[in-house]
Protein backbone atom coordinates (compact mmCIF):
# COMPACT_ATOMS: atom_id res chain seq x y z
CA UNK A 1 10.50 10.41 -4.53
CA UNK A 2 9.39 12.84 -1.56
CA UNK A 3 6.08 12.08 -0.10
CA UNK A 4 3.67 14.65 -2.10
CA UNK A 5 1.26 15.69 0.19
CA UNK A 6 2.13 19.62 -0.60
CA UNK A 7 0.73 19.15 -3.41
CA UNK A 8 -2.74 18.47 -1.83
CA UNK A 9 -2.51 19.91 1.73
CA UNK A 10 -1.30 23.81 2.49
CA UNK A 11 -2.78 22.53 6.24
CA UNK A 12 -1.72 20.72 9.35
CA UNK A 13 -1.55 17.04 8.60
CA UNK A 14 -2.56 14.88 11.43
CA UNK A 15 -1.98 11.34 10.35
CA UNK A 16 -0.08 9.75 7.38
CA UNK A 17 -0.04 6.07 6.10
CA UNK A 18 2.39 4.68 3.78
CA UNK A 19 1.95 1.56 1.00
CA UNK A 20 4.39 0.38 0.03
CA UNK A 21 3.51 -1.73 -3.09
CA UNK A 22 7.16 -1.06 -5.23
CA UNK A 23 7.82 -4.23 -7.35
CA UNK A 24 11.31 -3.92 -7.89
CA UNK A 25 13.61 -0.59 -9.24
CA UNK A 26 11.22 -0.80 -12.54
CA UNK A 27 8.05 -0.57 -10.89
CA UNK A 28 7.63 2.03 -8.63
CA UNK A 29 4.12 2.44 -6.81
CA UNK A 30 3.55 4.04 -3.47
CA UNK A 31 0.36 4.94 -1.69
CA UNK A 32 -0.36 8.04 1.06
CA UNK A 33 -3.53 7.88 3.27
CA UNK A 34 -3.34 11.49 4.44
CA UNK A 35 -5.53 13.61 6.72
CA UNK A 36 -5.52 16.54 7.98
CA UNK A 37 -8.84 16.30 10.11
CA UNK A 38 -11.40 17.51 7.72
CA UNK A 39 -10.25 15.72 4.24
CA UNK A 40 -9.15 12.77 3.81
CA UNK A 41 -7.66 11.59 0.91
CA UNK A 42 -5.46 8.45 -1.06
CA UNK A 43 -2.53 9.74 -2.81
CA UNK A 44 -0.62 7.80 -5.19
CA UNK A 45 2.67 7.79 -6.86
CA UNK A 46 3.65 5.69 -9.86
CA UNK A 47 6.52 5.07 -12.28
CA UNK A 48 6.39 2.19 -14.20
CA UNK A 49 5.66 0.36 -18.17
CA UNK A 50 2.04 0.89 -17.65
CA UNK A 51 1.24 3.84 -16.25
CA UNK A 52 1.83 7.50 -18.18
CA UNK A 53 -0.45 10.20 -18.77
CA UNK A 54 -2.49 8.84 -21.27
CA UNK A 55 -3.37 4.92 -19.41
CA UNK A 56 -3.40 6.80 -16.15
CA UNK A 57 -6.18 9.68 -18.01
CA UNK A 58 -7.89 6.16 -19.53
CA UNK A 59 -8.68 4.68 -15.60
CA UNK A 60 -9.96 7.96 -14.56
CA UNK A 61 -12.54 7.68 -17.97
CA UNK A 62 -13.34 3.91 -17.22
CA UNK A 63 -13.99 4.78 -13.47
CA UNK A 64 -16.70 7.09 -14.62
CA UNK A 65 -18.50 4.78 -16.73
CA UNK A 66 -18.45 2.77 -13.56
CA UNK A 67 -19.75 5.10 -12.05
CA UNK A 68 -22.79 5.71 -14.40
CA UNK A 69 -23.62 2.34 -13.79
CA UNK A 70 -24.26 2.84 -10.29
CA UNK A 71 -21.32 1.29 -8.84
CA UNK A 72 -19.01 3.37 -6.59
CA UNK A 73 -15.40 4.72 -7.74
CA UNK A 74 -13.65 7.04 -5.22
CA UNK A 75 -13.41 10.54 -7.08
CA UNK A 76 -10.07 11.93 -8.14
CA UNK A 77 -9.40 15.24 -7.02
CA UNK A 78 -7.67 17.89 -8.40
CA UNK A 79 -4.55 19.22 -6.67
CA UNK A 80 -3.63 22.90 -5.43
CA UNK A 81 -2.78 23.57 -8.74
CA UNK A 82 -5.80 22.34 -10.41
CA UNK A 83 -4.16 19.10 -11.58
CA UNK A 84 -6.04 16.14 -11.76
CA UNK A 85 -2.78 14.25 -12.66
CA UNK A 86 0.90 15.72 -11.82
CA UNK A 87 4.31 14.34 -13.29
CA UNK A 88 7.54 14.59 -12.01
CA UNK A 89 10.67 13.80 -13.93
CA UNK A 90 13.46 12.53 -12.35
CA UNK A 91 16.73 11.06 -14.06
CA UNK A 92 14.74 11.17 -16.73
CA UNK A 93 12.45 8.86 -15.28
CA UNK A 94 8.70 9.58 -14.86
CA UNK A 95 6.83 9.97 -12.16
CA UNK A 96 2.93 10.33 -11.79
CA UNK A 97 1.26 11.32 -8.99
CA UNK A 98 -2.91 11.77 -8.76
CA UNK A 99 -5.75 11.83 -5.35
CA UNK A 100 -8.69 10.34 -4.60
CA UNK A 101 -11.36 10.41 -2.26
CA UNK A 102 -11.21 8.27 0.65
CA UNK A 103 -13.44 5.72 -0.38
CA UNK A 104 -16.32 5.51 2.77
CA UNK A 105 -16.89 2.06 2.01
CA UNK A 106 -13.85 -0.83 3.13
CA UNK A 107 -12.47 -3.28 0.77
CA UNK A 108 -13.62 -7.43 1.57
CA UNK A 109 -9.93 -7.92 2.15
CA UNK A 110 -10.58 -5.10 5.59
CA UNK A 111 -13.32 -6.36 6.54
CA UNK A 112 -12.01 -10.32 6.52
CA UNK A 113 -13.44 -13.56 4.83
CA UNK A 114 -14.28 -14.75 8.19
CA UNK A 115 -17.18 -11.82 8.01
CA UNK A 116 -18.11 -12.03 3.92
CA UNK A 117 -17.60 -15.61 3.88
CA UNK A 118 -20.94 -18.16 4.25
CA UNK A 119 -20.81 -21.53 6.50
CA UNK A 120 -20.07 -23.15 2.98
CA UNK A 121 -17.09 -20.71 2.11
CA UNK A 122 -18.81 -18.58 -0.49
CA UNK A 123 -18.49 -15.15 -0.73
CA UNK A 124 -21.74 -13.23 -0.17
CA UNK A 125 -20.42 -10.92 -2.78
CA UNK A 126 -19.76 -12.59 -5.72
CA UNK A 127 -23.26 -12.76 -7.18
CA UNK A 128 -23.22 -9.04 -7.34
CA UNK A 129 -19.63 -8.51 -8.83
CA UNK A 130 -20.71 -11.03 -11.38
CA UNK A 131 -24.19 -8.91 -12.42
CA UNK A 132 -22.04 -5.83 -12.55
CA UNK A 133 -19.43 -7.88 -14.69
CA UNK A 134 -22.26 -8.14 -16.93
CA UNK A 135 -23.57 -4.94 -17.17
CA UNK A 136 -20.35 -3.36 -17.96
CA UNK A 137 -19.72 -6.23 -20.36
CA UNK A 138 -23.33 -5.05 -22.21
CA UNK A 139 -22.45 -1.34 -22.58
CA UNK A 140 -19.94 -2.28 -24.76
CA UNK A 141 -16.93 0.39 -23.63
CA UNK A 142 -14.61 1.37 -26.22
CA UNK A 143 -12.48 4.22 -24.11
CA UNK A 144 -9.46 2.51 -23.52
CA UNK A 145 -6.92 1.75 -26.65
CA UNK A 146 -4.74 -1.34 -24.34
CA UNK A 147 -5.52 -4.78 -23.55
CA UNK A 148 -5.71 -5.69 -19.98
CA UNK A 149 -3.55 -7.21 -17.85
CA UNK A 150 -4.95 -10.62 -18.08
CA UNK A 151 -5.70 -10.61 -21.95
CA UNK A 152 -5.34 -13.79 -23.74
CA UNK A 153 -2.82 -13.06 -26.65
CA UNK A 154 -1.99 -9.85 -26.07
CA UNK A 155 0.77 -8.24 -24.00
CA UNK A 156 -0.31 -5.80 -21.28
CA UNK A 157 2.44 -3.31 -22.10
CA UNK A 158 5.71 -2.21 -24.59
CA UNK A 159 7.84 -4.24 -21.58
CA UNK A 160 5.78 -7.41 -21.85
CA UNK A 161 6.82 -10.02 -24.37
CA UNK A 162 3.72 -11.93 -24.23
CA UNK A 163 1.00 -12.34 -22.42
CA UNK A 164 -0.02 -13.42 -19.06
CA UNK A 165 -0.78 -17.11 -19.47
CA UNK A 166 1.40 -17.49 -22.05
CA UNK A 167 4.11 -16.35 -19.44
CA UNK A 168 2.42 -18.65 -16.76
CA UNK A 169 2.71 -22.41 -19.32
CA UNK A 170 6.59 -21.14 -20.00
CA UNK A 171 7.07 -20.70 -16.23
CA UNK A 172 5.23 -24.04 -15.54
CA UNK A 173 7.04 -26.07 -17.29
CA UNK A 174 10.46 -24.48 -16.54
CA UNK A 175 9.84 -24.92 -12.64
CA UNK A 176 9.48 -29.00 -14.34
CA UNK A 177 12.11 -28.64 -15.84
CA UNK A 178 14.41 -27.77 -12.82
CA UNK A 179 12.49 -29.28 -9.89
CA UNK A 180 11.02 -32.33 -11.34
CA UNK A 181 12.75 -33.27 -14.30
CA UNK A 182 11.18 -37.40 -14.17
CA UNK A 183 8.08 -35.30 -15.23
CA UNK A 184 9.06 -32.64 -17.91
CA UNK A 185 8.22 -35.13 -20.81
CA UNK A 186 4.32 -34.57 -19.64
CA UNK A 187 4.97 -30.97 -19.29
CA UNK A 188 6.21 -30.41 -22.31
CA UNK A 189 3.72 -32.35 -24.08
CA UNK A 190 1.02 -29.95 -22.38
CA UNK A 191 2.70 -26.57 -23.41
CA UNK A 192 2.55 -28.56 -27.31
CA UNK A 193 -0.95 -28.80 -26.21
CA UNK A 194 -1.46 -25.22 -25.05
CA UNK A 195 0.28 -23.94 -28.01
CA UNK A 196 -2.46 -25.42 -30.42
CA UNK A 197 -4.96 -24.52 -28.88
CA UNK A 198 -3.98 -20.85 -28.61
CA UNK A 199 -3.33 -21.25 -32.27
CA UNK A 200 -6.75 -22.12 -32.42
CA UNK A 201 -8.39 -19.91 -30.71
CA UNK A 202 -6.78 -16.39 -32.17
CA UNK A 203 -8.77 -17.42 -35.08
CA UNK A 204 -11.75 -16.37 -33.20
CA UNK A 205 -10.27 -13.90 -30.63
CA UNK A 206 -10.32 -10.74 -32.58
CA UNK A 207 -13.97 -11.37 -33.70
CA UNK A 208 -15.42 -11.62 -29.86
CA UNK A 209 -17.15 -8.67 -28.63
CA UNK A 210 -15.20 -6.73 -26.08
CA UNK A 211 -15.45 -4.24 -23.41
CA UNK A 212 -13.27 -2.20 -21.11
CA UNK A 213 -12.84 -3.61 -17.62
CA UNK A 214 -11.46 -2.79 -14.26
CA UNK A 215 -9.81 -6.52 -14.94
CA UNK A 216 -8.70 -7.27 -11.08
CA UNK A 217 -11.74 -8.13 -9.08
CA UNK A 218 -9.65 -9.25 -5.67
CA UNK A 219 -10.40 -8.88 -2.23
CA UNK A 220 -8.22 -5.43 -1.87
CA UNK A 221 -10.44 -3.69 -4.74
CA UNK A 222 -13.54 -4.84 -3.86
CA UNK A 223 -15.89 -2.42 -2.03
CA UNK A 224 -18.75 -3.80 0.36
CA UNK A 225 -20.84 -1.60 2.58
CA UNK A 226 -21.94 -2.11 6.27
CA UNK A 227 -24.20 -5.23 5.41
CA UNK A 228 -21.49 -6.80 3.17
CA UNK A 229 -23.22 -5.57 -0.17
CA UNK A 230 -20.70 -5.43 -2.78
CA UNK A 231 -20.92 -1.56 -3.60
CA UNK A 232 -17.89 -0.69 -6.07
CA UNK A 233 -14.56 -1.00 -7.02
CA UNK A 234 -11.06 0.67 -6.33
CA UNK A 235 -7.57 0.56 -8.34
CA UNK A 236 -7.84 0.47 -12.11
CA UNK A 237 -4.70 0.47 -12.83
CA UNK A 238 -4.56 -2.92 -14.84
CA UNK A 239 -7.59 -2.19 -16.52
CA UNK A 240 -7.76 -3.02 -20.21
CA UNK A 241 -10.09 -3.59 -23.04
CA UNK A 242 -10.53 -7.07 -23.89
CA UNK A 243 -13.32 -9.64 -25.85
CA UNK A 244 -16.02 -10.39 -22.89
CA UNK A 245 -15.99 -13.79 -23.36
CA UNK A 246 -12.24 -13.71 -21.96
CA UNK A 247 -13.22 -11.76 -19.16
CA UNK A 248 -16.27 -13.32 -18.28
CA UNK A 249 -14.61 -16.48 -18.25
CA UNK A 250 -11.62 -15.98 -16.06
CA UNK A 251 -13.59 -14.16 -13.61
CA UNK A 252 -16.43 -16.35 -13.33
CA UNK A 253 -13.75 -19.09 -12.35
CA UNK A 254 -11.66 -17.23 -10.06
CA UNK A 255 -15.06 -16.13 -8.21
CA UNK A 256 -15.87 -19.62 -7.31
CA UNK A 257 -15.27 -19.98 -3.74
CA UNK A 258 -16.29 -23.34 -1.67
CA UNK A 259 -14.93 -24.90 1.52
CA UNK A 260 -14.62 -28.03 -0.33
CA UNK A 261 -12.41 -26.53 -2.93
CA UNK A 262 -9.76 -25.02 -0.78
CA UNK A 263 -6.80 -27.04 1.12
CA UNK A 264 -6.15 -27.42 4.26
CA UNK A 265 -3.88 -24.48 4.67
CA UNK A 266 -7.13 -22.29 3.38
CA UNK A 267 -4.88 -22.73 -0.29
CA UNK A 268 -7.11 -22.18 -3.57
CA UNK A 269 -5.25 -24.37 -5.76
CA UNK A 270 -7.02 -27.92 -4.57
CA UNK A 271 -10.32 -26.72 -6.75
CA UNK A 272 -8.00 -26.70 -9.87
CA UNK A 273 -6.62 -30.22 -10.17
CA UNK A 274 -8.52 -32.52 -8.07
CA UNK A 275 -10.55 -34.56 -10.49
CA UNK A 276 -13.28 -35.63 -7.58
CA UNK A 277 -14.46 -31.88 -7.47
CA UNK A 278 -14.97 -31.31 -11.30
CA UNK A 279 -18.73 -31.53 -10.33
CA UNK A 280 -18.71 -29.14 -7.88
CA UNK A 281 -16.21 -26.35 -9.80
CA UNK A 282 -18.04 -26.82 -12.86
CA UNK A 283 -21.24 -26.06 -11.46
CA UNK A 284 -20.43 -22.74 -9.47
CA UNK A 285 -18.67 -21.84 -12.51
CA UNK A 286 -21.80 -22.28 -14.25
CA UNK A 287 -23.92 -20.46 -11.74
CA UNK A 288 -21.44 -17.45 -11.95
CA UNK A 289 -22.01 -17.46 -15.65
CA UNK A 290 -25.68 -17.17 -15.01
CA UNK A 291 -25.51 -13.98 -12.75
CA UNK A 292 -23.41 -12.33 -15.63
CA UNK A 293 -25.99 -13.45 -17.94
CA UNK A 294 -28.86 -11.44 -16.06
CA UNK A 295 -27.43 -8.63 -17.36
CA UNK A 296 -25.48 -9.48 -20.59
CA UNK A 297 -26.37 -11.71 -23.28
CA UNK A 298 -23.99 -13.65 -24.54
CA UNK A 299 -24.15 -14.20 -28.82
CA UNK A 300 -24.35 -16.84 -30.58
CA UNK A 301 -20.40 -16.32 -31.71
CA UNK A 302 -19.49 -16.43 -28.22
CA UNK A 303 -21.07 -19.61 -26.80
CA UNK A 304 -19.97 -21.45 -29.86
CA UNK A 305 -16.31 -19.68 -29.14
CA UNK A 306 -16.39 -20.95 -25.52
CA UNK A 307 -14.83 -24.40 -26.46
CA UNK A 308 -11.45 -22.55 -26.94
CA UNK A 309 -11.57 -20.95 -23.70
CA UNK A 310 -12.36 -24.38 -22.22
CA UNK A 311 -9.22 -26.26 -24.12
CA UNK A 312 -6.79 -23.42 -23.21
């Protein structure tokens, strides 16, 4: 695909930056920081299972609710031709191409943990992605027709046989299988284990109450302003409805960030299996869960529901 910046620029462009973020021949995704001195914008191409004109017209829907809850999404633009989304065909392949505003805030991952990060590790952040968690969780979005990426149960898109953890416990216990065969007999006895208890808990699953999230709170989407405020969000292209609970949960853990929990390398995967820390993880889990809570209350349903996200 030819860099598209005609469609957006009939001026002198002074600087161009290319992202390259292509996954492989079946996922194409490309991203253009042009400017041509007075506008700046980000302009992205995709081509790929789980982007096409209706999922791509569902992000720029969820990005205004965002909005309208005071958080700050970069605008998409139309192009010259009064496009806010343009698709090329190519081989018969598909290819989708939409602007946005340069955002004037820069992502954590720009600015550097070494900045965002306290003298115990934790991200100054994270309190404040966790109340807006919860305040998107409470209005209760029903825009988008798709799970997210990360959904328990259900498979992101057509190309996806399952879902994401799902795909994780098979991969898990293949690596076993392959690497460290003396201890596949324990591995396969936990994928049993998973197994049931995903049985177990799609007998609740449908009946949680959901929402429609952005669904990839990392360092490269997160916005923060001058004093490290988190301010917004960027990218919403795995976004997804899925049950709150879910959500909450997953992110809630994955925000926990201590000194204590990480390896020596600066690794994050010391917090998940070292026994002597359960105290600790459990605790800024909990006190995640709290800042959600200031803004959304969890039922009845839910809380009694939380065992199965605990056992899976």
């Amino acid at each position: 695909m030819d860099c598209p910046i005609s469609l957006y620029y009939d001026t002198e462009i002074s600087n161009v930056q290319t992202l390259d973020l292509c996954r492989g021949e079946n996922d194409y995704r490309k991203v253009y920081f042009v400017t041509d001195g007075q506008r700046k914008l980000v302009i992205k191409q995709v081509s790929n299972a789980f982007s096409d004109e209706h999922r791509i017209a569902g992000w720029f829907k969820l990005m205004d609710e965002y909005r309208k809850t005071g958080l700050h999404c970069p605008a998409v633009v139309p192009n010259r031709n009064g496009e806010l989304l343009h698709r090329d065909t190519i081989d018969g392949r598909d290819y989708y191409t939409f602007a946005e505003e340069y955002s004037v805030y820069e992502t954590a991952e720009h600015i550097g943990e070494e900045t965002y990060r306290d003298a115990l590790g934790h991200n100054c952040y994270t309190p404040d992605v966790m109340r807006s968690l919860g305040k998107i969780a409470a209005a209760k979005l029903d825009i988008l027709d798709w799970p997210s990426a990360y959904c328990l149960l259900e498979p992101f898109c057509a190309s996806d046989t399952t879902d994401e953890a799902t795909d994780c416990a098979v991969a898990f216990v293949k690596y076993i299988r392959e690497n460290l065969p003396a201890h596949l007999t324990r591995a396969e006895a936990l994928l049993e284990l998973f197994y049931k208890r995903q049985k177990e808990l799609s007998a609740v699953y449908p009946l949680l109450p959901t929402s429609c999230f952005q669904a990839d709170l990392n360092d490269s989407n997160i916005l923060l302003d001058e004093n490290n405020h988190f301010v917004g969000l960027i990218d919403f292209n795995l976004c997804g409805k899925e049950p709150v609970l879910n959500y909450a949960v997953r992110e809630a853990l994955w925000g926990v960030s201590d000194k204590r929990l990480f390896g020596e390398k600066g690794d994050r995967w010391l917090f998940l299996y070292d026994e002597t820390l359960d105290d600790l993880r459990i605790n800024l889990f909990l006190e995640n869960i709290g800042y959600i809570q200031e803004n959304y209350e969890f039922s009845v349903f839910e809380k009694r529901s939380s065992r199965f996200y605990s056992a899976i």
